[in-house]
Structures are given as C-alpha cells and as structure tokens.
C-alpha atoms as a PDB file:
ATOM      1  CA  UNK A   1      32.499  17.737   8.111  1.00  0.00           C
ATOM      2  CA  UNK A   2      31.202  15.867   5.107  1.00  0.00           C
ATOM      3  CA  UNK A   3      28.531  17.095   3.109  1.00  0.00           C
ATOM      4  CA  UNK A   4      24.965  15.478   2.714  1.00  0.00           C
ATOM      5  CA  UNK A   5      25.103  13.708  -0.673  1.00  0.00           C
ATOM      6  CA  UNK A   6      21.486  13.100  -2.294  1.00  0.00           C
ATOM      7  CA  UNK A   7      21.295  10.670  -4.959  1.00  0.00           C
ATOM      8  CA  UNK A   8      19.091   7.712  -6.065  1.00  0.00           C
ATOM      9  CA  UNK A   9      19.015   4.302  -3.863  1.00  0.00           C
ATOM     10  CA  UNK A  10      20.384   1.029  -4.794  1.00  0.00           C
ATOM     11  CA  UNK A  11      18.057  -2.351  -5.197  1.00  0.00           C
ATOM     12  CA  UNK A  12      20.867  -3.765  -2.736  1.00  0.00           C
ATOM     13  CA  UNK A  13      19.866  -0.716  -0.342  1.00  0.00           C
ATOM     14  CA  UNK A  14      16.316  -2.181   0.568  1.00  0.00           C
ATOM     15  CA  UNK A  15      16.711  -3.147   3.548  1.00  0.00           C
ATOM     16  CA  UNK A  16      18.973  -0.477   5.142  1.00  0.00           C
ATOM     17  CA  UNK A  17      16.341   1.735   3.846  1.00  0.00           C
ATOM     18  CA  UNK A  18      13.571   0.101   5.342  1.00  0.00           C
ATOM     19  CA  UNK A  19      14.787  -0.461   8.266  1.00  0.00           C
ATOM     20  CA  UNK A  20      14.902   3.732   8.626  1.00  0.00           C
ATOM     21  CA  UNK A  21      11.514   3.749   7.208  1.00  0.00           C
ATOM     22  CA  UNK A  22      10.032   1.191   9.714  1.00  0.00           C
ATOM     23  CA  UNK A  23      11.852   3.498  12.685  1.00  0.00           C
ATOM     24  CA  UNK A  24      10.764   6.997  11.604  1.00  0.00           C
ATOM     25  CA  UNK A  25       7.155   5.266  11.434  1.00  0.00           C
ATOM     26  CA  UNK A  26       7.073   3.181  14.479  1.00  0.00           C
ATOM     27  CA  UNK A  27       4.875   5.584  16.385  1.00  0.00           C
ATOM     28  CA  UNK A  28       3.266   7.289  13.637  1.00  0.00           C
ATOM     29  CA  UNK A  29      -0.638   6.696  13.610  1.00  0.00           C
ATOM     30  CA  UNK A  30      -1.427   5.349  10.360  1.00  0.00           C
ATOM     31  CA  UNK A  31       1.584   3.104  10.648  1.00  0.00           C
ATOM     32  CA  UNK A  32       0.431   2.116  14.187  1.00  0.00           C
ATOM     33  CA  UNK A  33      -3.137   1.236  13.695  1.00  0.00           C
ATOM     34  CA  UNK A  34      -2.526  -2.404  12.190  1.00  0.00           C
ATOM     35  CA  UNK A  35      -0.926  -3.523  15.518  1.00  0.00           C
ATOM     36  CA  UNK A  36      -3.936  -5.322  16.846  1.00  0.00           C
ATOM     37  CA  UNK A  37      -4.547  -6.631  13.254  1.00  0.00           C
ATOM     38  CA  UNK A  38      -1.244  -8.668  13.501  1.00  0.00           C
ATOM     39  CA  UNK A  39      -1.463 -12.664  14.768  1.00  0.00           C
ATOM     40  CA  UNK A  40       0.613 -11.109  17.582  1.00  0.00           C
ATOM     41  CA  UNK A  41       1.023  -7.457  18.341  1.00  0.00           C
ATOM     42  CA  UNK A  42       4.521  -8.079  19.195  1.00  0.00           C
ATOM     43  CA  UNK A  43       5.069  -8.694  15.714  1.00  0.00           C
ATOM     44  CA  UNK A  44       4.480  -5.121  14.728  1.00  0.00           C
ATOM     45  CA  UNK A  45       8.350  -4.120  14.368  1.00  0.00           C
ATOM     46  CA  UNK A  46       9.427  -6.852  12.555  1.00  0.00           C
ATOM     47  CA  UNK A  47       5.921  -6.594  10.266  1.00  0.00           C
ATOM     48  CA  UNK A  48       6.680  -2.881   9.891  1.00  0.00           C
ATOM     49  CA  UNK A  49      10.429  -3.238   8.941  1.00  0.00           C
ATOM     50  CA  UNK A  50       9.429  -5.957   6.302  1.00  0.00           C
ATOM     51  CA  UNK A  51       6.391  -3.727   4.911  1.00  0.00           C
ATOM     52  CA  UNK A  52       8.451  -0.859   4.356  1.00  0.00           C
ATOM     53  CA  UNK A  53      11.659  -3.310   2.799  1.00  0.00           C
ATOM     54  CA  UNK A  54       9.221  -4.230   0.376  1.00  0.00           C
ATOM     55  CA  UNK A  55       7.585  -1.121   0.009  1.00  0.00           C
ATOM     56  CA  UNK A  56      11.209   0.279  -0.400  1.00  0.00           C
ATOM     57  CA  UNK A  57      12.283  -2.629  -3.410  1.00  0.00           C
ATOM     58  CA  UNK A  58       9.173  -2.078  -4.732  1.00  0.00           C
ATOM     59  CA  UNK A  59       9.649   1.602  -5.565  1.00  0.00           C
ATOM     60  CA  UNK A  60      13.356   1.227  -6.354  1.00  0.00           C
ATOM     61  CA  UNK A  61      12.301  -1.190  -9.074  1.00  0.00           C
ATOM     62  CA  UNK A  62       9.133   0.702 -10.177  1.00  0.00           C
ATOM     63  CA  UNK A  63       9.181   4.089  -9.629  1.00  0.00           C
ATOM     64  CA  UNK A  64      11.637   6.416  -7.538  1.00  0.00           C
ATOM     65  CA  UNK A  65      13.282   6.121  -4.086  1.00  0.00           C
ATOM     66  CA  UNK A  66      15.802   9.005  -2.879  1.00  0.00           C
ATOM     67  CA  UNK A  67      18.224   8.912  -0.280  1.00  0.00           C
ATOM     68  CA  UNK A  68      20.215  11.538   1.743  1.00  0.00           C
ATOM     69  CA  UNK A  69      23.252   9.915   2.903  1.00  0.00           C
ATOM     70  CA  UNK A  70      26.042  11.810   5.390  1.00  0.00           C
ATOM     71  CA  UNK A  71      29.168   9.751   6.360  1.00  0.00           C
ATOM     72  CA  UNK A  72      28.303   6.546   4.654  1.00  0.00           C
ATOM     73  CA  UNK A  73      24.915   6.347   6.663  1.00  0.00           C
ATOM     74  CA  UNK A  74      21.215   6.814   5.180  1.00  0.00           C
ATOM     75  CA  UNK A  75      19.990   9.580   7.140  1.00  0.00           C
ATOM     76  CA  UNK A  76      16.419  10.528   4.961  1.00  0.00           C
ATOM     77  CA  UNK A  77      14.005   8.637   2.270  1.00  0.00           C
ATOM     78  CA  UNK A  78      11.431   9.725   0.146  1.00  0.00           C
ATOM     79  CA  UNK A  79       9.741   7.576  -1.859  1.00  0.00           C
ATOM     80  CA  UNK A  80       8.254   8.919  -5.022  1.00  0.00           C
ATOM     81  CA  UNK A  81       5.370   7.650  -8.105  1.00  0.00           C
ATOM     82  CA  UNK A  82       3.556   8.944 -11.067  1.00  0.00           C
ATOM     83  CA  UNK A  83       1.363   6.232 -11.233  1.00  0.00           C
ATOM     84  CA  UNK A  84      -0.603   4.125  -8.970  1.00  0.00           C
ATOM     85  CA  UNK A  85       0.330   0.202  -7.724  1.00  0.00           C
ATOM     86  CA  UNK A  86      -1.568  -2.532  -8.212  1.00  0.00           C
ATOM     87  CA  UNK A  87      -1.909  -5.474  -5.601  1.00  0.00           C
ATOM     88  CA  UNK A  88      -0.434  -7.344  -8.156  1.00  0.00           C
ATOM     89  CA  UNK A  89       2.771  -5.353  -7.638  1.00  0.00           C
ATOM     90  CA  UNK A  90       2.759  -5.743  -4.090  1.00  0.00           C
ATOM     91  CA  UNK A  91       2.089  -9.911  -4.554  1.00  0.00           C
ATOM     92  CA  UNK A  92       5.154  -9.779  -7.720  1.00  0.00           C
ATOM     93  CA  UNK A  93       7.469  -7.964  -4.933  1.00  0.00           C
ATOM     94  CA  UNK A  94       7.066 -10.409  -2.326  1.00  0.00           C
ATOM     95  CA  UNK A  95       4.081  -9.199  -0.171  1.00  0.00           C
ATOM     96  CA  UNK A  96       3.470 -12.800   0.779  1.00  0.00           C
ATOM     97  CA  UNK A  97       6.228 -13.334   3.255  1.00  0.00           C
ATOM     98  CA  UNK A  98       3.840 -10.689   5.263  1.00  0.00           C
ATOM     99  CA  UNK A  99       1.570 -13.483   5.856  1.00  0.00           C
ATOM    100  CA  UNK A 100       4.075 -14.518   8.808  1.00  0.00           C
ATOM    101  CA  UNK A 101       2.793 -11.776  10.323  1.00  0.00           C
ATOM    102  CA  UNK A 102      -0.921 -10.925   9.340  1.00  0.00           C
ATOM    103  CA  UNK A 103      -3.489 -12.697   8.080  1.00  0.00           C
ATOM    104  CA  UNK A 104      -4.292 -11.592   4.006  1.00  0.00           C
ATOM    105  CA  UNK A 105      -8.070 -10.397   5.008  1.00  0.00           C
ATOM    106  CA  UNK A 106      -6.157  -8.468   7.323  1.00  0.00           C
ATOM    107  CA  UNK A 107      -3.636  -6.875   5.272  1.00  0.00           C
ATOM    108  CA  UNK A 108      -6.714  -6.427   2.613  1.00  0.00           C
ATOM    109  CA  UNK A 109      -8.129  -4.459   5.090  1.00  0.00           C
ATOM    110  CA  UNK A 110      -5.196  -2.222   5.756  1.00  0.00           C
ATOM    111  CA  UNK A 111      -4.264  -1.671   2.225  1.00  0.00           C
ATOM    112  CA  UNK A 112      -7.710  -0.458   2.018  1.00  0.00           C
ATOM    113  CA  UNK A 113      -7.114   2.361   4.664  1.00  0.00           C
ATOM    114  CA  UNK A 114      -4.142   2.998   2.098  1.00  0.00           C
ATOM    115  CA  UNK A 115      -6.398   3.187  -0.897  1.00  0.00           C
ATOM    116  CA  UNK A 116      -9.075   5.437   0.967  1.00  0.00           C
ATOM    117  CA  UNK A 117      -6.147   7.841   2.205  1.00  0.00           C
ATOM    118  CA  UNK A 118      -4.899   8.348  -1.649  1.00  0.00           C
ATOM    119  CA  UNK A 119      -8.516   8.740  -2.947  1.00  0.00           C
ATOM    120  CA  UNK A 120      -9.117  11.576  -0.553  1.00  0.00           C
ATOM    121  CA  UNK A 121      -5.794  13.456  -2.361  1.00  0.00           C
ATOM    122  CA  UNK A 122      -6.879  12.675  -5.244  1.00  0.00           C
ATOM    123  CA  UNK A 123     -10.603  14.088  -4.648  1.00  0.00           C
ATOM    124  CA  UNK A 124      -8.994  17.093  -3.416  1.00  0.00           C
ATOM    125  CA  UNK A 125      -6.787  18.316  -5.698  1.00  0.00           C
ATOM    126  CA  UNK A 126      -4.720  17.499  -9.268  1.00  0.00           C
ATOM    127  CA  UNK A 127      -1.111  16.520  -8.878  1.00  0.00           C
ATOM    128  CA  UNK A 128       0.830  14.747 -11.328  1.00  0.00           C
ATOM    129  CA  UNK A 129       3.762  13.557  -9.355  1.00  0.00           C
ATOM    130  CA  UNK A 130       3.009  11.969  -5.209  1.00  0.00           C
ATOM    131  CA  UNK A 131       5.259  11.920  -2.363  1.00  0.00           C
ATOM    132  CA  UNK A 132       4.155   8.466  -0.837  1.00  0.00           C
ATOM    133  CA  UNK A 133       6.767   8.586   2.176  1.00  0.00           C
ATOM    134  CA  UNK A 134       9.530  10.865   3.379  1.00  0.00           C
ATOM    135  CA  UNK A 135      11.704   9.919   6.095  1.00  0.00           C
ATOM    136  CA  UNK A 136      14.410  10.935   8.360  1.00  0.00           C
ATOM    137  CA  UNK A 137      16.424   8.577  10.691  1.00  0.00           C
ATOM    138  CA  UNK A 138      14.645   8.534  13.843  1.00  0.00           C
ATOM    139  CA  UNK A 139      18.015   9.649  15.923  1.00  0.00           C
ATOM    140  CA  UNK A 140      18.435  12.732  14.310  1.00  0.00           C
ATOM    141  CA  UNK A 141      14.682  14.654  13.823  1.00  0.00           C
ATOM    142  CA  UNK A 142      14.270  18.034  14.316  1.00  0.00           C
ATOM    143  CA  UNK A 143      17.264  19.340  12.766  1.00  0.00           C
ATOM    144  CA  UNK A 144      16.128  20.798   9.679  1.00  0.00           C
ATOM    145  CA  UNK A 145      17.216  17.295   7.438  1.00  0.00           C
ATOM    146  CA  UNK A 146      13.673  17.046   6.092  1.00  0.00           C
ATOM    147  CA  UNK A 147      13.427  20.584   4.711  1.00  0.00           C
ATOM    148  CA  UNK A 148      17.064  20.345   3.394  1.00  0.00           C
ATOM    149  CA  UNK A 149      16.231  16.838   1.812  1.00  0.00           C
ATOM    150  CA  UNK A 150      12.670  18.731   0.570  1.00  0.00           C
ATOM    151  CA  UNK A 151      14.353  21.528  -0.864  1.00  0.00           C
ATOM    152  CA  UNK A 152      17.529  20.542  -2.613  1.00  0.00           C
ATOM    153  CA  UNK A 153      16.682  17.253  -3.655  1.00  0.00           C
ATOM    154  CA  UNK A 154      13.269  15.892  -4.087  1.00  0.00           C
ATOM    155  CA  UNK A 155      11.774  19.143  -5.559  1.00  0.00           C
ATOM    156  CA  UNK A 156      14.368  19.609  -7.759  1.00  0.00           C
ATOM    157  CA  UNK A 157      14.457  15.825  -8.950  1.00  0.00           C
ATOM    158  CA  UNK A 158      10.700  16.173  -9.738  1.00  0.00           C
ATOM    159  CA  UNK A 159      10.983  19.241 -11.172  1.00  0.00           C
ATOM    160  CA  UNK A 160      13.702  18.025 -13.868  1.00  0.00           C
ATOM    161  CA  UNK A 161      11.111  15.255 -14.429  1.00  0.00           C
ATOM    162  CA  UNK A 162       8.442  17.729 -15.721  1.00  0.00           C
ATOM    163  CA  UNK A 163       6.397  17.811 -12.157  1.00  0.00           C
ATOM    164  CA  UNK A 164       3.905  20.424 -11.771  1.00  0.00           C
ATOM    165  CA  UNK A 165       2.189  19.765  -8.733  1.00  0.00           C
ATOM    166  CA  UNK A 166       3.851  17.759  -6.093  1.00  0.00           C
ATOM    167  CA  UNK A 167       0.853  15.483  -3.695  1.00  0.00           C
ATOM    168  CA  UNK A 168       1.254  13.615  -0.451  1.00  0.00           C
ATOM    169  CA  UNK A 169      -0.941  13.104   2.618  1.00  0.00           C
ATOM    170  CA  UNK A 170      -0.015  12.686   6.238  1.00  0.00           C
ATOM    171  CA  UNK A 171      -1.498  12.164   9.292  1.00  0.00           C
ATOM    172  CA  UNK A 172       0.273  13.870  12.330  1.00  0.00           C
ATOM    173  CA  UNK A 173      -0.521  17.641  13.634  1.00  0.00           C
ATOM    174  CA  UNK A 174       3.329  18.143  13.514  1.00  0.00           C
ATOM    175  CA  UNK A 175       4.108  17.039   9.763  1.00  0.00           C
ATOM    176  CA  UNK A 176       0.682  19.387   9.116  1.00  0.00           C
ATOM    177  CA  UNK A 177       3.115  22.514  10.181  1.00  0.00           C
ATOM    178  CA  UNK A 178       5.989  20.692   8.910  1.00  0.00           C
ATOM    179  CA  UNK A 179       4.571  21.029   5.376  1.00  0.00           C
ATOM    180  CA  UNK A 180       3.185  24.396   5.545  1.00  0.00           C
ATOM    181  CA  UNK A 181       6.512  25.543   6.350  1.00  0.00           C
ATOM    182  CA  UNK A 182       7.602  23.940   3.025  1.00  0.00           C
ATOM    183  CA  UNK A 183       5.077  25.836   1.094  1.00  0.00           C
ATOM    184  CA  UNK A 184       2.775  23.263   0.089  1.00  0.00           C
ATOM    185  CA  UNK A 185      -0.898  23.985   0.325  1.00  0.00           C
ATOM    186  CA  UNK A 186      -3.110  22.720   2.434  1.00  0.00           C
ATOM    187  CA  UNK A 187      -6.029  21.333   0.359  1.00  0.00           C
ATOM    188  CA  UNK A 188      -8.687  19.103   2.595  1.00  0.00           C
ATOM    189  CA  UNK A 189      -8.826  17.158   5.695  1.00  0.00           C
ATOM    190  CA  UNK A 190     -11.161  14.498   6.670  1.00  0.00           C
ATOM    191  CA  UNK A 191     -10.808  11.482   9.363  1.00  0.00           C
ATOM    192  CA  UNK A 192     -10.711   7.643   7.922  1.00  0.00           C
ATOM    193  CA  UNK A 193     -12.357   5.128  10.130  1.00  0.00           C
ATOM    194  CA  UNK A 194     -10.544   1.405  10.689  1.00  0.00           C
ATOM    195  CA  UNK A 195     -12.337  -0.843  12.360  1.00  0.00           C
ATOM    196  CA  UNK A 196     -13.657   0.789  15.711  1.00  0.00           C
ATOM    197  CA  UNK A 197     -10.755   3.405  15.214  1.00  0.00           C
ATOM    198  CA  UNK A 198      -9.894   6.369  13.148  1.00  0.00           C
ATOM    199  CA  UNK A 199      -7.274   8.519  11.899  1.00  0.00           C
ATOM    200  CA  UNK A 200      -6.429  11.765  10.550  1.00  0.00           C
ATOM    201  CA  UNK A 201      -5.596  12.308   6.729  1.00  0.00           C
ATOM    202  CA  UNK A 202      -4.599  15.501   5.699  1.00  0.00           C
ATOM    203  CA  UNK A 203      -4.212  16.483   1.874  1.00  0.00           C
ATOM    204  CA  UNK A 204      -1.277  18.818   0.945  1.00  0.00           C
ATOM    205  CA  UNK A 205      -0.047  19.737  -2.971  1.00  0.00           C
ATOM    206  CA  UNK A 206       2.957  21.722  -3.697  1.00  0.00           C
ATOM    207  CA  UNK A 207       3.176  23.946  -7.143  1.00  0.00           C
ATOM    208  CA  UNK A 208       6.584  23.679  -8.678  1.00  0.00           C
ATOM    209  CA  UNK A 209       7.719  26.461 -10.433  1.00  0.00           C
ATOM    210  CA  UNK A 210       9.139  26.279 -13.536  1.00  0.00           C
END
C-alpha cells in the first residue's frame, strides 16, 4: 500500500484543496453559522467551497498550506501563519467574487466572528506560529490521519521553522479531546455571540520542543 506523502501544496492545488476544506467543515459550527447570512441559504456549499479556495490560495501565496496526499488524492490540510491578514489580503485574493453569495456587511460581520475568535487566543496565551485550519477528507475521519498528519508533519515543519509555541482555536467538543490527545494545552474557553446565536471557541497552544 502506498505511503502517506506530506509535502507543501501547489497554487494550482486551490481548489482541490478547498473543496476538502469546504467538506470537512460543512457541519462544523463556526463554519455553519453564516448560512442564514447568505442571499440564499442554499448557497452555503458553493459559498463555503469558494471561501475556503480562497482562503486556501491565499495561504499558499502568503504563508503556509500542507497537504497529506495517499494514492494521488489529498486526504488532510492544515493551513499555517506567523502573521496576521489584512482585509486587504482577502480583497487582493479575490474575496469579491463572494459577493455572489453574501452581501459585504454580511461577510464584514462574519469576518468579525473570525477576528473575535483569534483575539480570544491571543488574550490567552503567547504563540508565535497558528494553526488556522486542519483538515481531513470528510470520507475517511476517525482513522487516526489527523494525529499522523499532526505528528509527522506539521509539528515538525514548524519546528524546523524556529516555532515555539504552536496556537489554534476550535469550536467542537470532539476536536476539544482531539487536541488534548495531541498534547496541546488547553488555555481558555469562552462563547462568541453572532447575531441572536453563539458559538463555542476554545483556545489550545502546543510547546514544541527543541
């Protein structure tokens, strides 16, 4: 059986790679909550595919996007920064076509629940390196990919970059023990309101050792 290679993405992998971002997400709360935001809320998986594509080219670009890949297919994603976006970015990548979809107030008001989420890591702990999304292809969770991908690729990329203390927030009760198992640290939780809703955030950091 071939082996799991892990390497960096290609700009002409965008939309593959979005396209397993927008499925691992589909159902995930944070992700979820802009549905009724949308002009139609039967927009939200072709909105969400498109988000993540550019989220994906964005970081490709910018900053760092990994991929696992087994038999020629993607089958995990993380997306990695050291330092933050500006809207700007987001406008420069193409954010605009999202405007199909969503009005801009309402996509302000989103990537505001974004903002908030990061400011409540950052309140609660130094990092120097943040794991903005990991991923693994919908069809084949559970099986130990994401701690594999965790352990013998993104830590050790990071690491080789000088990280020191790996960040990310999520907010699902199952990625809470999903992290703990991967020895990072619980550091804070609070709930973010949006609109008449709310979700969870919770705050992890991971201490690479040198």
């Amino acid at each position: 059986m071939e082996k799991i290679l892990y390497r960096e993405a290609r700009i002409d992998e965008f939309q593959k790679i979005g396209k397993v971002l927008a499925d691992a997400f589909m159902d995930y709360p944070f992700t979820a909550l802009i549905k009724d935001d949308l002009k139609k809320p039967e927009y939200y998986p072709a909105f969400l595919e498109l988000m993540e594509s550019l989220l994906t080219r964005l970081y490709i670009k910018g900053e760092t996007c990994l991929v696992a890949e087994k038999e020629g297919q993607i089958i995990a994603v993380a997306l990695l920064q050291q330092k933050d976006f500006t809207i700007l970015s987001y406008l420069l990548n193409g954010v605009i076509k999202l405007f199909r979809y969503i009005t801009p107030r309402n996509l302000l008001k989103y990537l505001d629940l974004v903002d908030r989420s990061e400011q409540h890591l950052k309140k609660s702990g130094n990092f120097d390196w943040y794991l903005m999304m990991l991923a693994v292809n919908k069809s084949i969770q559970g099986q130990g990919i994401g701690s594999a991908f965790l352990e013998n690729c993104v830590v050790p990329y990071v690491k080789a970059k000088g990280c020191k203390r790996l960040g990310l927030i999520t907010s699902i009760d199952k990625n809470v023990f999903f992290y703990k198992k991967n020895n990072f640290t619980l550091l804070d939780f609070m709930m973010l309101d949006y609109g008449t809703k709310s979700v969870g955030n919770w705050a992890f950091v991971k201490t690479i050792d040198n």
